[in-house]
Protein backbone atom coordinates (compact mmCIF):
# COMPACT_ATOMS: atom_id res chain seq x y z
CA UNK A 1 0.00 0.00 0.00
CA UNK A 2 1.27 3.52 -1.10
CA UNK A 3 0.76 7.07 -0.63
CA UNK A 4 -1.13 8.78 -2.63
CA UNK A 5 -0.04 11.67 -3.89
CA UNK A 6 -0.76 15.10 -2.35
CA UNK A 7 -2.28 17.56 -4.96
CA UNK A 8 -0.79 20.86 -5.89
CA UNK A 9 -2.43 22.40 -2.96
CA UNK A 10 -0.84 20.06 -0.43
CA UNK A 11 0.85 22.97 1.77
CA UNK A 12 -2.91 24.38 3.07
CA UNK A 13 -6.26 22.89 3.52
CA UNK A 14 -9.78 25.28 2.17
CA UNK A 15 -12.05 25.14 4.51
CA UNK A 16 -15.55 25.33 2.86
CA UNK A 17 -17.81 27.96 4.36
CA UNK A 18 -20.29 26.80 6.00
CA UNK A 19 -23.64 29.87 6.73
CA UNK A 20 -24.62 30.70 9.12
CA UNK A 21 -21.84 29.01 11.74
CA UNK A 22 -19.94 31.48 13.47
CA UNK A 23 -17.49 31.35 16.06
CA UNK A 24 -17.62 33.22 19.29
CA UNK A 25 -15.53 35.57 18.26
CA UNK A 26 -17.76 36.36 15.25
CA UNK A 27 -15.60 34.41 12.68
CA UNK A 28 -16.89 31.83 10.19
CA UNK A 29 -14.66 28.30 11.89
CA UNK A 30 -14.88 26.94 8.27
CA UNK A 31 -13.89 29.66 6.37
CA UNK A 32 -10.34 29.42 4.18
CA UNK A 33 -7.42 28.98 6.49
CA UNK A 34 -3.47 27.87 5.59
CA UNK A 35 -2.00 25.41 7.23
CA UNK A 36 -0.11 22.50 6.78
CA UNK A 37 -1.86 19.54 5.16
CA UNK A 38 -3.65 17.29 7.25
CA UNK A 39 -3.30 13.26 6.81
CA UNK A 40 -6.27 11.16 6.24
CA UNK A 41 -6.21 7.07 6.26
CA UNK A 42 -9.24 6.08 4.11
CA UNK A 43 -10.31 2.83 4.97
CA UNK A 44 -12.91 1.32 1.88
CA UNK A 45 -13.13 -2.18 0.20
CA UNK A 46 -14.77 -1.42 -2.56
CA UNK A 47 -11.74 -0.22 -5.15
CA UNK A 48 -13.14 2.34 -7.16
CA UNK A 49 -15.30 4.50 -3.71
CA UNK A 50 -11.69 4.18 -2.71
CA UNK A 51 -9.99 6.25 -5.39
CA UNK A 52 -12.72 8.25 -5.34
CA UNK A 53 -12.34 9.72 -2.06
CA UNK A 54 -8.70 9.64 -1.93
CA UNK A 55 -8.73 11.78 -5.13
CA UNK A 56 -11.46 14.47 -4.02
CA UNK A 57 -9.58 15.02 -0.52
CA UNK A 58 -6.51 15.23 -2.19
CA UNK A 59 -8.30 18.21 -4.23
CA UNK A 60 -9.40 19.57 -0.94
CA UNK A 61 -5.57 20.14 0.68
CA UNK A 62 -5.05 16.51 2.06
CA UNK A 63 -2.73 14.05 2.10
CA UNK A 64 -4.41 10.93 1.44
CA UNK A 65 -3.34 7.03 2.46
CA UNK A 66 -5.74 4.54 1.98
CA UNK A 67 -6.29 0.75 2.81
CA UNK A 68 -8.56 -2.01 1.33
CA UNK A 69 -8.85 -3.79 4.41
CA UNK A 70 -8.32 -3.68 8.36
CA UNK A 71 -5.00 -5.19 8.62
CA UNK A 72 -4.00 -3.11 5.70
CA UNK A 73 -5.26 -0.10 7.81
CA UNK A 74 -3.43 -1.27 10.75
CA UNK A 75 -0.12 -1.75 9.10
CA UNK A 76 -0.66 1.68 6.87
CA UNK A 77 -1.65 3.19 10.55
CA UNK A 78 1.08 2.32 12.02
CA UNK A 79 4.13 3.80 9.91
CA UNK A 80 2.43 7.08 9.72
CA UNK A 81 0.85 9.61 12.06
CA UNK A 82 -2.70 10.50 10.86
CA UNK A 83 -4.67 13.51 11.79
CA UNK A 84 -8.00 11.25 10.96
CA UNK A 85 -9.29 7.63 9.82
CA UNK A 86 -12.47 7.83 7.19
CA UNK A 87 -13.59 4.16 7.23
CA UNK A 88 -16.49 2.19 5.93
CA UNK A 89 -17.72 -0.31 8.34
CA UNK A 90 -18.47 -3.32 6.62
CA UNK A 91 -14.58 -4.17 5.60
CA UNK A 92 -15.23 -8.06 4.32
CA UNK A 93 -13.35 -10.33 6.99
CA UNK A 94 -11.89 -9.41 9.98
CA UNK A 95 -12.36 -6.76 11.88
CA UNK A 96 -15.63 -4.27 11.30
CA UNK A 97 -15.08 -0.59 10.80
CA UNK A 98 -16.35 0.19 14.04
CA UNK A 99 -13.85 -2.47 16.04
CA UNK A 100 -11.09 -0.86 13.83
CA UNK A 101 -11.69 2.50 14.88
CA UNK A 102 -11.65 1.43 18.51
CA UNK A 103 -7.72 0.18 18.01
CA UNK A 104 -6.62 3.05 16.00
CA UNK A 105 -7.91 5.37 18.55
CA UNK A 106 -6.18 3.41 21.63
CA UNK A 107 -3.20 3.70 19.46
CA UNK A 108 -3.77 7.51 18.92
CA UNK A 109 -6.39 8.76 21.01
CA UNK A 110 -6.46 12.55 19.26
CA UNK A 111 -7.39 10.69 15.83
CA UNK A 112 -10.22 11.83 14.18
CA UNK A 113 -12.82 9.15 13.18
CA UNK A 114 -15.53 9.51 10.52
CA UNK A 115 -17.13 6.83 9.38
CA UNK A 116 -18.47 6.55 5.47
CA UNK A 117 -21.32 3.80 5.56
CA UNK A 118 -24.46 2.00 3.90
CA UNK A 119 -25.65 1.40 7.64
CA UNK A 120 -28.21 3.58 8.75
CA UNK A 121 -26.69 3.38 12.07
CA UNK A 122 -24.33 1.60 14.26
CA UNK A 123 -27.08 -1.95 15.33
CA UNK A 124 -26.38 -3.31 12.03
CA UNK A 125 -23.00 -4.03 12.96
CA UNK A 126 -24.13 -5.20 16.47
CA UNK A 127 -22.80 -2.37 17.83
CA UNK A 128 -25.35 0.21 20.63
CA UNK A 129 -25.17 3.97 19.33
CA UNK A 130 -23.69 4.32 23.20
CA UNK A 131 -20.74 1.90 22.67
CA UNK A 132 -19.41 4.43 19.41
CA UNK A 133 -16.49 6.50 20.45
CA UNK A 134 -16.85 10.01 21.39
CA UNK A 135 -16.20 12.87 18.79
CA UNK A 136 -17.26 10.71 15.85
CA UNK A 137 -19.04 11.55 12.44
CA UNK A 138 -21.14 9.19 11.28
CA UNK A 139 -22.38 9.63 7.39
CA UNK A 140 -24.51 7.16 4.96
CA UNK A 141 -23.37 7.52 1.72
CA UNK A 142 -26.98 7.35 0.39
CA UNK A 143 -26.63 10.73 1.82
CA UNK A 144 -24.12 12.13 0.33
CA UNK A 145 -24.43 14.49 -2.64
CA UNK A 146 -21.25 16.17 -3.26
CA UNK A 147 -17.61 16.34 -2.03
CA UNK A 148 -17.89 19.63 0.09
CA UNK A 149 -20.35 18.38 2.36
CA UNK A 150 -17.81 15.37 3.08
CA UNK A 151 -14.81 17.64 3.55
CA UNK A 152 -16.91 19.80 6.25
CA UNK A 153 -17.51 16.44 7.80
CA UNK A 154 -14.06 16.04 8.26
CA UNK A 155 -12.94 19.32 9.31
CA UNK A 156 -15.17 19.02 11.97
CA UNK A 157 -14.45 15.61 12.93
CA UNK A 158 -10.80 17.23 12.97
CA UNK A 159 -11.69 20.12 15.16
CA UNK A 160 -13.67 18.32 17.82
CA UNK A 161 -16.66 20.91 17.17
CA UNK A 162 -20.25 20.47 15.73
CA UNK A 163 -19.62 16.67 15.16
CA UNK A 164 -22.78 16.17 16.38
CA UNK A 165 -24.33 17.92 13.91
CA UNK A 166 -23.13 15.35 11.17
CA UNK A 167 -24.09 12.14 13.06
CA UNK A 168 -26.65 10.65 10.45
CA UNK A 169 -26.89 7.70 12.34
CA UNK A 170 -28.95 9.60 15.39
CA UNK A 171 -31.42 10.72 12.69
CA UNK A 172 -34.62 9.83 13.97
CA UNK A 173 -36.24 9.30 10.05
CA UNK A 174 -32.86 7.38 8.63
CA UNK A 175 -33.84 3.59 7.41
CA UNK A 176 -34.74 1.06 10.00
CA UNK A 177 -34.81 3.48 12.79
CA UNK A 178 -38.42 2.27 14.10
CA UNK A 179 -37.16 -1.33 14.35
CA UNK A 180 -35.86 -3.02 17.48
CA UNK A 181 -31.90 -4.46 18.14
CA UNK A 182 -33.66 -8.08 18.26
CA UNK A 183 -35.84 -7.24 14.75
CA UNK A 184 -32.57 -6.28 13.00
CA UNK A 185 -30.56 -9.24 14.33
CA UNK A 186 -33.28 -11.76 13.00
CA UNK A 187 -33.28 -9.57 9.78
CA UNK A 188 -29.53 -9.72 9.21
CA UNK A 189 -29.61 -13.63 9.93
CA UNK A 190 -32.67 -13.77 7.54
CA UNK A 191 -31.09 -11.85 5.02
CA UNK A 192 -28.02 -13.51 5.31
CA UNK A 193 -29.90 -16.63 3.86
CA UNK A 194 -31.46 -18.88 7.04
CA UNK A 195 -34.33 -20.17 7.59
CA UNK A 196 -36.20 -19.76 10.15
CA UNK A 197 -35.74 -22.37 11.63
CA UNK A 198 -32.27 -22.14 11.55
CA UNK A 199 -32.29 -18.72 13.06
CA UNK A 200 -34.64 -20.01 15.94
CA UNK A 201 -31.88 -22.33 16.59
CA UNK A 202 -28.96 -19.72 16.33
CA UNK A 203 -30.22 -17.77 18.76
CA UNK A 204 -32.11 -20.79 21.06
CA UNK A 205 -35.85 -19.64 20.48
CA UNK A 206 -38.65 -21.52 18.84
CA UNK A 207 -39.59 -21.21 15.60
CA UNK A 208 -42.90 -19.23 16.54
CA UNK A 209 -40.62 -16.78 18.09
CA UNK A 210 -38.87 -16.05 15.32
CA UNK A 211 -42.06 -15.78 12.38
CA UNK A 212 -43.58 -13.69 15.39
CA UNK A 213 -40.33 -11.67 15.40
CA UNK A 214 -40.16 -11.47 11.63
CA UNK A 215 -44.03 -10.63 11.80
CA UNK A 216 -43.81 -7.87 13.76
CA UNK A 217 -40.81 -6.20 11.88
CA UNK A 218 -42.58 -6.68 8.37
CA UNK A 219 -45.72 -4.79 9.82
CA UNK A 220 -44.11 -1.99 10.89
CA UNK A 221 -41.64 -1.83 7.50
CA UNK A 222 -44.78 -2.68 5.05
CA UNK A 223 -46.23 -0.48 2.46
CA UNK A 224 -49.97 0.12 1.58
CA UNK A 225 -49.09 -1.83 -2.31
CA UNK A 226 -47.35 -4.43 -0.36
CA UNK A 227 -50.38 -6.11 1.46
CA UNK A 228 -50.73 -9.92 0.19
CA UNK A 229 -46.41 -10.29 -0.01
CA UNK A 230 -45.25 -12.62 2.19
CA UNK A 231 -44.31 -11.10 5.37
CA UNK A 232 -40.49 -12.76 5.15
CA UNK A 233 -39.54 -11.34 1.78
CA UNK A 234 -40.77 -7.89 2.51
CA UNK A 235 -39.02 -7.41 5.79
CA UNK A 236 -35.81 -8.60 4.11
CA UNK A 237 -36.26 -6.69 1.20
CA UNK A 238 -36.16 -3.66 3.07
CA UNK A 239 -33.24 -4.63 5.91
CA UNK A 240 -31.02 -5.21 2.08
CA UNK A 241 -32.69 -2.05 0.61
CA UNK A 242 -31.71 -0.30 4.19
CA UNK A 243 -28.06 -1.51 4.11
CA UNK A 244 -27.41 -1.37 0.18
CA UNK A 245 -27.36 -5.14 0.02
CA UNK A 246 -24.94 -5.76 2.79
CA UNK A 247 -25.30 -8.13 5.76
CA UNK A 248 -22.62 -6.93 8.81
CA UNK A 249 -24.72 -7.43 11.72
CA UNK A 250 -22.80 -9.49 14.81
CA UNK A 251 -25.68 -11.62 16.34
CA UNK A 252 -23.66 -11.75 19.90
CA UNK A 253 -26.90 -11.89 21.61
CA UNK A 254 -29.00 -15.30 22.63
């Protein structure tokens, strides 16, 4: 793994304005400053999101590193000295984005953590929204429309301030956010191909407990054209439609 290379403007970082955010001492804390590049680990399996990122940061003032996996981002990590990790969380095997993040910032507890994600929030991956680490940004890429709103993200991930305001997972109208930790567990195991059956005996219920489960979940997910579908394929349906297809959740629960 490499280092990218650091576009022209790699000796200061543009801050994009952001209105109506003003500091206490009247001044705009996003407005153009120079200062000397900031380093950013991207963390993303998929190749070509990668890239992507790497190259509009770079545009932005930053030098970029990025990894493909977590023990790539572990060994990248720990030759350098980072000013923030942007990670996915669903990283194919091995370690989660979320467990990842945890390390780096033991290793380097002033590293800035923003996490780039399908999930709509941090239950997918088995994780409570309370066990996240402090000072995080948390963004869906459904969400994202253009490469300033990311890079405002980051500055205040970097910054420590307003990071609350770009914690997407905390949205109360984001996808799934009605459903319970046990509905999404027996989602992710259902989507994940088991029956159910098989799920009953993952997680040592009976099998009435888990249709009742599934039941319940489809209900409250269900459309007004959707009445007649079977009650299993629509709740699935929308746990992949949620998640952009993928299936992280950690079912550490019985």
């Amino acid at each position: 793994m490499t280092k990218s290379e650091a576009g022209s403007n790699s000796n200061s970082v543009v801050r994009p304005i952001r209105s109506g955010s003003q500091s206490r001492a009247g001044r705009d804390p996003f407005e153009s400053i120079d200062v000397v590049a900031r380093s950013v680990l991207v963390v993303e399996d998929d190749s070509f999101l990668r890239d992507l990122l790497a190259v509009a940061l770079e545009r932005n003032g930053f030098v970029v590193e990025t990894a493909a996996s977590a023990a790539d981002a572990k060994r990248v990590f720990n030759r350098g000295d980072h000013d923030a990790v942007m990670l996915d969380v669903s990283l194919g095997p091995g370690l989660n984005g979320f467990d990842l993040a945890q390390i780096l910032r033991s290793q380097s507890p002033n590293v800035a953590v923003v996490f780039l994600t399908d999930l709509p929030d941090s239950r997918f991956a088995g994780k409570e929204p309370g066990e996240l680490l402090p000072g995080i940004v948390y963004l869906r890429k459904s969400r994202m429309s253009d490469t300033q709103s990311l890079v405002v993200a980051l500055d205040s991930a970097l910054r420590g301030i307003n990071t609350d305001e770009f914690r997407q997972d905390q949205e109360p109208d984001r996808p799934l956010g009605n459903l319970t930790r046990k509905q999404l567990i027996v989602l992710g195991l259902a989507a994940r191909g088991l029956t159910n059956a098989q799920i009953a005996a993952e997680r040592g219920v009976s099998v009435k407990a888990v249709e009742d489960t599934i039941a319940r979940a489809s209900h409250t997910l269900s459309k007004d054209d959707e009445v007649g579908v079977n009650t299993r394929v629509t709740a699935v349906r929308r746990y992949l439609e949620a998640t952009g297809g993928q299936v992280v959740i950690n079912d550490d629960e019985q």
